[in-house]
C-alpha atoms as a PDB file:
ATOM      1  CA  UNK A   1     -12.990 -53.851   5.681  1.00  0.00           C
ATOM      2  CA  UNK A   2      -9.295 -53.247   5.393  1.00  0.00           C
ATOM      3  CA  UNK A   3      -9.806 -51.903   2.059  1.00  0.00           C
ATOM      4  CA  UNK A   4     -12.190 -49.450   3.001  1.00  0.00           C
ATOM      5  CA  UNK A   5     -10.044 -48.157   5.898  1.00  0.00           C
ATOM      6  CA  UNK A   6      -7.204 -47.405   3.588  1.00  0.00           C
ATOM      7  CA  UNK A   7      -9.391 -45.914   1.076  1.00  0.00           C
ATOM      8  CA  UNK A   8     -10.377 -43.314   4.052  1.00  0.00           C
ATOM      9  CA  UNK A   9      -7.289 -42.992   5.045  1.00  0.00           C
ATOM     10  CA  UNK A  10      -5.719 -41.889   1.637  1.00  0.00           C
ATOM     11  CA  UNK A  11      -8.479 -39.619   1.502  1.00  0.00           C
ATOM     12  CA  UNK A  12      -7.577 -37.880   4.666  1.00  0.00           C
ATOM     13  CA  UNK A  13      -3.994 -37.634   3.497  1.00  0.00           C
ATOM     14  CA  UNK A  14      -5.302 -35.993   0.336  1.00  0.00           C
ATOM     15  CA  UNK A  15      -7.831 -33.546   2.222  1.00  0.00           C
ATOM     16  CA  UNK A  16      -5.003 -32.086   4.488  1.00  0.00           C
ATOM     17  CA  UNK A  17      -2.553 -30.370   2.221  1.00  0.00           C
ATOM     18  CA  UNK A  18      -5.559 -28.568   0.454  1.00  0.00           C
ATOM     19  CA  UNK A  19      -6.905 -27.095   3.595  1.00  0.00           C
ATOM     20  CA  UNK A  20      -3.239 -26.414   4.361  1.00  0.00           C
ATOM     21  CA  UNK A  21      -2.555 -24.381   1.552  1.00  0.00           C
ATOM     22  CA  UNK A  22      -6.310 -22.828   1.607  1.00  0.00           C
ATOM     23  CA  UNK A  23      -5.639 -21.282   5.094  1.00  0.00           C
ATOM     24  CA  UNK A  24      -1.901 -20.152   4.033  1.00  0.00           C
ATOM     25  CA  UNK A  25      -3.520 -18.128   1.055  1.00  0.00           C
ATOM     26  CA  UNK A  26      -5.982 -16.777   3.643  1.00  0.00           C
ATOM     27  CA  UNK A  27      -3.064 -15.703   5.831  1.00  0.00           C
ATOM     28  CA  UNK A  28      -0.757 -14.264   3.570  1.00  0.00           C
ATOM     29  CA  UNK A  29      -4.434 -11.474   2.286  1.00  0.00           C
ATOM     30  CA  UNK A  30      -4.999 -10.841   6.201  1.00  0.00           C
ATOM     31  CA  UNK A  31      -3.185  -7.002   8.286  1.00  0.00           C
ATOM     32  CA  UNK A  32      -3.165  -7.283  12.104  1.00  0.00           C
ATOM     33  CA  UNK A  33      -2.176  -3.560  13.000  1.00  0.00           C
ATOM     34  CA  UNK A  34       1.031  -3.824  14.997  1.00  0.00           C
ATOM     35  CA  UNK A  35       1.884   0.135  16.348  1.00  0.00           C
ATOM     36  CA  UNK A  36       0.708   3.227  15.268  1.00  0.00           C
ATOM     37  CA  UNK A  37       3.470   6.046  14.273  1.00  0.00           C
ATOM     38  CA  UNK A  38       3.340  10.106  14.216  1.00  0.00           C
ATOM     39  CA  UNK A  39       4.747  11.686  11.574  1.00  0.00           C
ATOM     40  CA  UNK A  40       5.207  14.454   9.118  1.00  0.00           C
ATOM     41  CA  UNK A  41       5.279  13.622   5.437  1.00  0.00           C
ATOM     42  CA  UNK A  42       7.982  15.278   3.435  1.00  0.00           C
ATOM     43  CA  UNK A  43       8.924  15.318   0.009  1.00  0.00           C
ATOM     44  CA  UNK A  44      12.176  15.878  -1.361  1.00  0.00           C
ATOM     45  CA  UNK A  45      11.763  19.556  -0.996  1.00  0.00           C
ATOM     46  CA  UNK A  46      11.392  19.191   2.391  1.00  0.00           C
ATOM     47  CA  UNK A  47       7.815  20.647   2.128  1.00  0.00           C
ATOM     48  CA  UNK A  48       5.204  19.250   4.110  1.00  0.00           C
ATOM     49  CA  UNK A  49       2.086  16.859   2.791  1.00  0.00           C
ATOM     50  CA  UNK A  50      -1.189  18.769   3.940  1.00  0.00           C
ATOM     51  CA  UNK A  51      -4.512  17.677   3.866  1.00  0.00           C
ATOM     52  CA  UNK A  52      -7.586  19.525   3.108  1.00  0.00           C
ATOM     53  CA  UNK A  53     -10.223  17.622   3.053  1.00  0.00           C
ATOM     54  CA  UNK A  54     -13.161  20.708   1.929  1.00  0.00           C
ATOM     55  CA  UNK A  55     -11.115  21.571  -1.045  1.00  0.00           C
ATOM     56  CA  UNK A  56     -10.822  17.592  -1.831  1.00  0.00           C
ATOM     57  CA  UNK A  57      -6.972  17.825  -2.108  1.00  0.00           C
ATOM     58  CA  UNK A  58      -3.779  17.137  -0.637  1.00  0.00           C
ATOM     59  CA  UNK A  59      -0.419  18.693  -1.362  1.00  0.00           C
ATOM     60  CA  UNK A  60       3.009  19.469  -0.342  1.00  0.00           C
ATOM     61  CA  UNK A  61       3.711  22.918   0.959  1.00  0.00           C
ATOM     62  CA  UNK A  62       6.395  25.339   2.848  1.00  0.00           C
ATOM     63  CA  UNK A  63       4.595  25.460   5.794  1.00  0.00           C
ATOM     64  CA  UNK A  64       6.107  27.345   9.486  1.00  0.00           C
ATOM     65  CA  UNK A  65       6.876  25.934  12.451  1.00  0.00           C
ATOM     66  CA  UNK A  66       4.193  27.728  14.255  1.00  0.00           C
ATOM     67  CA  UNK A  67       1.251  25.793  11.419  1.00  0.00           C
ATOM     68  CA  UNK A  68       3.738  22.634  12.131  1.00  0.00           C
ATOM     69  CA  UNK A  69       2.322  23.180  16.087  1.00  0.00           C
ATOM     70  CA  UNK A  70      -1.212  22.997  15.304  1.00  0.00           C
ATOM     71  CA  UNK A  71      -0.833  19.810  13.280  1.00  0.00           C
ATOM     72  CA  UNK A  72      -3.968  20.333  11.768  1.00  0.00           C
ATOM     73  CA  UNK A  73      -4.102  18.289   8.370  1.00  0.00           C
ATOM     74  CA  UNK A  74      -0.572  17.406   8.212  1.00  0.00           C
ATOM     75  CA  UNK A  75       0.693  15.427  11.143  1.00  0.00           C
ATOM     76  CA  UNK A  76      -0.571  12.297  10.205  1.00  0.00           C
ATOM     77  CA  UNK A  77      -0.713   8.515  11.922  1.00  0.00           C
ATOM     78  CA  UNK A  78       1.177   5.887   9.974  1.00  0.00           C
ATOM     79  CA  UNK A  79       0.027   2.550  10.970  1.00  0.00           C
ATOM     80  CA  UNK A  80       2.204  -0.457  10.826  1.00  0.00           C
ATOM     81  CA  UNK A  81       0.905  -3.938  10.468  1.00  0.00           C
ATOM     82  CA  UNK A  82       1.917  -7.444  10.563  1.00  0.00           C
ATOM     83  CA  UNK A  83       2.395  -9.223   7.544  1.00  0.00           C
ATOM     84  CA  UNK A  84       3.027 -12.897   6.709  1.00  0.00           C
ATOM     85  CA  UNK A  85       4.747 -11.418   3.574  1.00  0.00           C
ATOM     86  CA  UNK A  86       7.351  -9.622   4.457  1.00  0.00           C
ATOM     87  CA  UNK A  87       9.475  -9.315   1.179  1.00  0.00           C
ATOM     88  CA  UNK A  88       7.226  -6.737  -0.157  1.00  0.00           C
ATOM     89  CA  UNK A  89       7.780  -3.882   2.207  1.00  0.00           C
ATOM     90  CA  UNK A  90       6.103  -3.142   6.021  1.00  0.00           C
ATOM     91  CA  UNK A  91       1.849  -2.622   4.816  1.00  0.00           C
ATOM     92  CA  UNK A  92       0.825   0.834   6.674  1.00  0.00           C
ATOM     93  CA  UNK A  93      -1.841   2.810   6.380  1.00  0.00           C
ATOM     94  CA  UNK A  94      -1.841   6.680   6.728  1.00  0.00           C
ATOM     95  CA  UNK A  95      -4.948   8.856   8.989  1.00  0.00           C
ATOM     96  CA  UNK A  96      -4.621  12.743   9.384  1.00  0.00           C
ATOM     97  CA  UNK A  97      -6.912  15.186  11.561  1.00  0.00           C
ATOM     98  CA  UNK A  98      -8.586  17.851  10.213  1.00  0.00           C
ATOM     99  CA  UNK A  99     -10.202  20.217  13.363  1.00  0.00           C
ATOM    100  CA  UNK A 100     -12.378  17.413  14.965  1.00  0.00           C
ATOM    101  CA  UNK A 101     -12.672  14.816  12.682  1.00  0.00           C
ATOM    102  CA  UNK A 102     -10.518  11.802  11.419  1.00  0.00           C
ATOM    103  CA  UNK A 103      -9.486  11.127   7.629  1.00  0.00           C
ATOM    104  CA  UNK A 104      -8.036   8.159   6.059  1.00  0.00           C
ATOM    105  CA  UNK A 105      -5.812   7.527   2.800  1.00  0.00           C
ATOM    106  CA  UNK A 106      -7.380   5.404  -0.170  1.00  0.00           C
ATOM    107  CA  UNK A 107      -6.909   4.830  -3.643  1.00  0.00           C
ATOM    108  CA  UNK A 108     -10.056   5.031  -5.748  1.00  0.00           C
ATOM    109  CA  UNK A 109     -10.384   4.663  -9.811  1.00  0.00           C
ATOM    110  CA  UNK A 110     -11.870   7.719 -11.320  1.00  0.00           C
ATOM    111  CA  UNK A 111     -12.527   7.836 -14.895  1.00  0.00           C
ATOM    112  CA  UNK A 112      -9.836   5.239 -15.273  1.00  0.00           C
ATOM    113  CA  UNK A 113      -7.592   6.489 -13.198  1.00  0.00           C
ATOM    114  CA  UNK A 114      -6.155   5.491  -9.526  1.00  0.00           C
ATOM    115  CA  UNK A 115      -6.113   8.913  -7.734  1.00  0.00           C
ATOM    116  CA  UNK A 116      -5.584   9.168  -3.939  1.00  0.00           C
ATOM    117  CA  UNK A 117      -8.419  10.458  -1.521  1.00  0.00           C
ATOM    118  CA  UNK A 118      -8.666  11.422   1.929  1.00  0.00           C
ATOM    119  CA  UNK A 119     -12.260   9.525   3.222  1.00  0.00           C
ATOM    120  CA  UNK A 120     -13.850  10.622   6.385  1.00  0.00           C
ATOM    121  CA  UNK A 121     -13.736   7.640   9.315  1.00  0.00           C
ATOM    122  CA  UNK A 122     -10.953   5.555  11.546  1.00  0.00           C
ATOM    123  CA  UNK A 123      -8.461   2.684   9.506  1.00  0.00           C
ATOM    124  CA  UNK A 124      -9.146  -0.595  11.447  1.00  0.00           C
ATOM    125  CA  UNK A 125      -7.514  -2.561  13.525  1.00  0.00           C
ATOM    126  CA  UNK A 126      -7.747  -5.998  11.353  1.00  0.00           C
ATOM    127  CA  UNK A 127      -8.085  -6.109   7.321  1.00  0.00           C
ATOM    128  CA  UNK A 128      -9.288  -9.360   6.891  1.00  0.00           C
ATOM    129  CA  UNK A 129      -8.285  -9.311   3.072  1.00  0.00           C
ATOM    130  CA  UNK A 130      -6.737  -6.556   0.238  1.00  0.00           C
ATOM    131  CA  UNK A 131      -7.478  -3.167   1.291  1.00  0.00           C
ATOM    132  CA  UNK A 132      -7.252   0.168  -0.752  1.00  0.00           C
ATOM    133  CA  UNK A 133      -6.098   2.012   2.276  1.00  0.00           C
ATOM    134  CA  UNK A 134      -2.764  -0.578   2.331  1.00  0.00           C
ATOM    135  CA  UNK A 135       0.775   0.706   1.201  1.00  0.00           C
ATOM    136  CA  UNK A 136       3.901  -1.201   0.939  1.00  0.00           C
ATOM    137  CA  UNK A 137       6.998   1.217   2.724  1.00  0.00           C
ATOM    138  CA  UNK A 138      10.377   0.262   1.209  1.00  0.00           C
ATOM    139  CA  UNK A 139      13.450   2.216   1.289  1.00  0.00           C
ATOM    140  CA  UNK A 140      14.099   4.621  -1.253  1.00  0.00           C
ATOM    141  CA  UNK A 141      17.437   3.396  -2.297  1.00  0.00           C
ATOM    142  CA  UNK A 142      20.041   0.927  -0.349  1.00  0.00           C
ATOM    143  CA  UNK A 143      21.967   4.039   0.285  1.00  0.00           C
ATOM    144  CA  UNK A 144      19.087   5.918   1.503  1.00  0.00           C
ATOM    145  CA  UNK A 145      17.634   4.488   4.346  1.00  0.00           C
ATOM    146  CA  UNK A 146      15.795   7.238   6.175  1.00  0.00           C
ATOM    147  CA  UNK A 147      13.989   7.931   2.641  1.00  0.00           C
ATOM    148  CA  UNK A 148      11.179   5.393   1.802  1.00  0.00           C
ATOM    149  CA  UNK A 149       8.516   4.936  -1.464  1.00  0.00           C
ATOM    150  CA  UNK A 150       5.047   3.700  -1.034  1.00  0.00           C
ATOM    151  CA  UNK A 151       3.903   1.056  -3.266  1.00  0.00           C
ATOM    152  CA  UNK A 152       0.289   0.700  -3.459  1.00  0.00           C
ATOM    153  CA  UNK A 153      -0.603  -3.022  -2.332  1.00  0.00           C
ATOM    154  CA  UNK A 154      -3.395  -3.573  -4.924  1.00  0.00           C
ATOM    155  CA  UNK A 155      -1.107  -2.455  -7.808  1.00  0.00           C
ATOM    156  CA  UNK A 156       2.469  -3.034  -8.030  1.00  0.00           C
ATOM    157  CA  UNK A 157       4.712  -0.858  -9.442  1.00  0.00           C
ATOM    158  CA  UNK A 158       2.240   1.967  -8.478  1.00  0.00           C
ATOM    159  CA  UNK A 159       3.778   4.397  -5.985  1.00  0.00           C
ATOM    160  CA  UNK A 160       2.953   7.730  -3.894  1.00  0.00           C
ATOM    161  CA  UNK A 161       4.358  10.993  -5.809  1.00  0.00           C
ATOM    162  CA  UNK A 162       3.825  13.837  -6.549  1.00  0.00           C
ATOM    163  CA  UNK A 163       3.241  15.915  -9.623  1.00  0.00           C
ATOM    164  CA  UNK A 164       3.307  20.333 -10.106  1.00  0.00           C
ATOM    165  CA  UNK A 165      -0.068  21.489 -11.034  1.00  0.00           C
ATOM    166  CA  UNK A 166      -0.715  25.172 -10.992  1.00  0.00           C
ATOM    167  CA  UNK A 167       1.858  25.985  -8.818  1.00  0.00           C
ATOM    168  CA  UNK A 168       1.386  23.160  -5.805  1.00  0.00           C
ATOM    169  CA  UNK A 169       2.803  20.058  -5.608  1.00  0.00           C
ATOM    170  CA  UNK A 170      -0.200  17.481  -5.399  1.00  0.00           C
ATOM    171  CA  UNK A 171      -0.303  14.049  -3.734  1.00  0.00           C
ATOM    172  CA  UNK A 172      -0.832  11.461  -6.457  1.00  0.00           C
ATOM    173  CA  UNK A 173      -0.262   7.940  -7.651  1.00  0.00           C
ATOM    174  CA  UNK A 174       2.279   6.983  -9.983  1.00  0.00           C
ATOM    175  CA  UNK A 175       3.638   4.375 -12.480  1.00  0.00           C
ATOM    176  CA  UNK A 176       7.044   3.253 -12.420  1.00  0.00           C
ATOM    177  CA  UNK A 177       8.044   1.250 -15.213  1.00  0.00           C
ATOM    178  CA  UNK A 178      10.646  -0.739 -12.899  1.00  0.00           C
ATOM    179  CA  UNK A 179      10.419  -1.168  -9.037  1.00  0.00           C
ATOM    180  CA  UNK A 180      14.429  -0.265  -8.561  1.00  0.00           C
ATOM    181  CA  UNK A 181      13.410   3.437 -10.734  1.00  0.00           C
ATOM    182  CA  UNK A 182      15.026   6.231  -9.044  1.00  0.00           C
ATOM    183  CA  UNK A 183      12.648   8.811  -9.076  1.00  0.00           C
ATOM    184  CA  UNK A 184      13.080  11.566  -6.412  1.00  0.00           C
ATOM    185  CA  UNK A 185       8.833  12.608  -6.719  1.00  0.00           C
ATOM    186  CA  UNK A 186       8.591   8.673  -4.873  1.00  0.00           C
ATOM    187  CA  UNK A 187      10.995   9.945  -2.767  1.00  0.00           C
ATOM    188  CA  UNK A 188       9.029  10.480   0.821  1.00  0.00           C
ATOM    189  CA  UNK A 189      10.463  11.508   4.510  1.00  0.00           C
ATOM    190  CA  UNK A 190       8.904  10.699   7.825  1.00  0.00           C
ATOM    191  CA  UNK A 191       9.828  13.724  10.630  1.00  0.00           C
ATOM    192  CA  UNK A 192       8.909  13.700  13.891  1.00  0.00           C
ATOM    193  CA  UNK A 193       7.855  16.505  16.154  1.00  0.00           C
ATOM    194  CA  UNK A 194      10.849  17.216  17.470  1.00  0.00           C
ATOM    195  CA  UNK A 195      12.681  17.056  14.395  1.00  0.00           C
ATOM    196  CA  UNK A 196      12.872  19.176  11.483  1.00  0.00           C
ATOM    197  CA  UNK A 197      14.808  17.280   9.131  1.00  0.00           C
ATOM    198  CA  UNK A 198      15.026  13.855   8.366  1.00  0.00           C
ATOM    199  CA  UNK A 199      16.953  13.855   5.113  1.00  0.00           C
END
């Protein structure tokens, strides 16, 4: 009898650590949003991201104050969620309004390629696990802390940029070969409405 209550009792002590470290791998894959943020985007030409969903295409362009008003397709809702990771940069996720209706950022593989898309609908409050709307927001450099880079969170080492095609300056996903790469198309600003500048 003694025997077999020690023979439970190791197997107890060997059953706990595994569900331990089961439900902190669960943990670390699960975003509780936190706040939600308004802001411009702005790229390193001060130029504003803008959204147009129709044309299937977002891009960063002089735009006035007066189009900066309306907010239409550029002022965009950045929100923040809690992470048991930390170390790799706040997760956000980005939604813009377009008229009446509601977009949110994704990354999507098309013809073997990670492209960003704007996708009708609302970001939710809990991700359960990995997300293609997610974004890691680090600072841009350690002297440059009002500038940030956005690492994609199912692909490190990926990051929002943008590249000149036909004369605009599209919103796209890009490979750096090493994390610590300065490169000023990574290099993103969040403005509020009441400021103009944020650089």
């Amino acid at each position: 009898l003694a025997c077999s209550r020690l023979l439970v009792f190791w197997q107890i002590l060997l059953f706990i650590p595994l569900c331990l470290i089961f439900s902190a791998e669960l943990e670390c894959d699960a975003f509780s949003k936190e706040k939600t943020l308004h802001r411009f985007l702005r790229n390193v030409n001060s130029q504003v991201l803008v959204v147009q969903p129709d044309l299937n295409m977002a891009a960063f362009e002089d735009v006035t104050d007066q189009e900066m008003k309306s907010g239409s397709g550029m002022n965009f809702c950045m929100h923040c969620y809690k992470t048991t990771t930390p170390s790799a940069g706040m997760p956000v996720a980005f939604s813009v309004r377009v008229e009446d209706k509601s977009y949110y950022m994704c990354c999507e593989e098309e013809h073997g390629k990670m492209i960003v898309r704007f996708r009708e609908g609302e970001v939710p409050k809990d991700i359960p696990g990995e997300s293609n709307i997610i974004f890691f927001k680090k600072t841009f450099t350690s002297y440059s802390s009002k500038a940030f880079k956005f690492e994609y969170s199912l692909e490190r080492g990926m990051f929002l940029a943008f590249e000149e095609e036909d004369s605009l300056r599209k919103l796209i996903l890009k490979k750096l070969p090493r994390e610590d790469e300065v490169d000023e198309t990574t290099k993103i600003t969040l403005t509020s409405h009441n400021e103009r500048y944020n650089l």
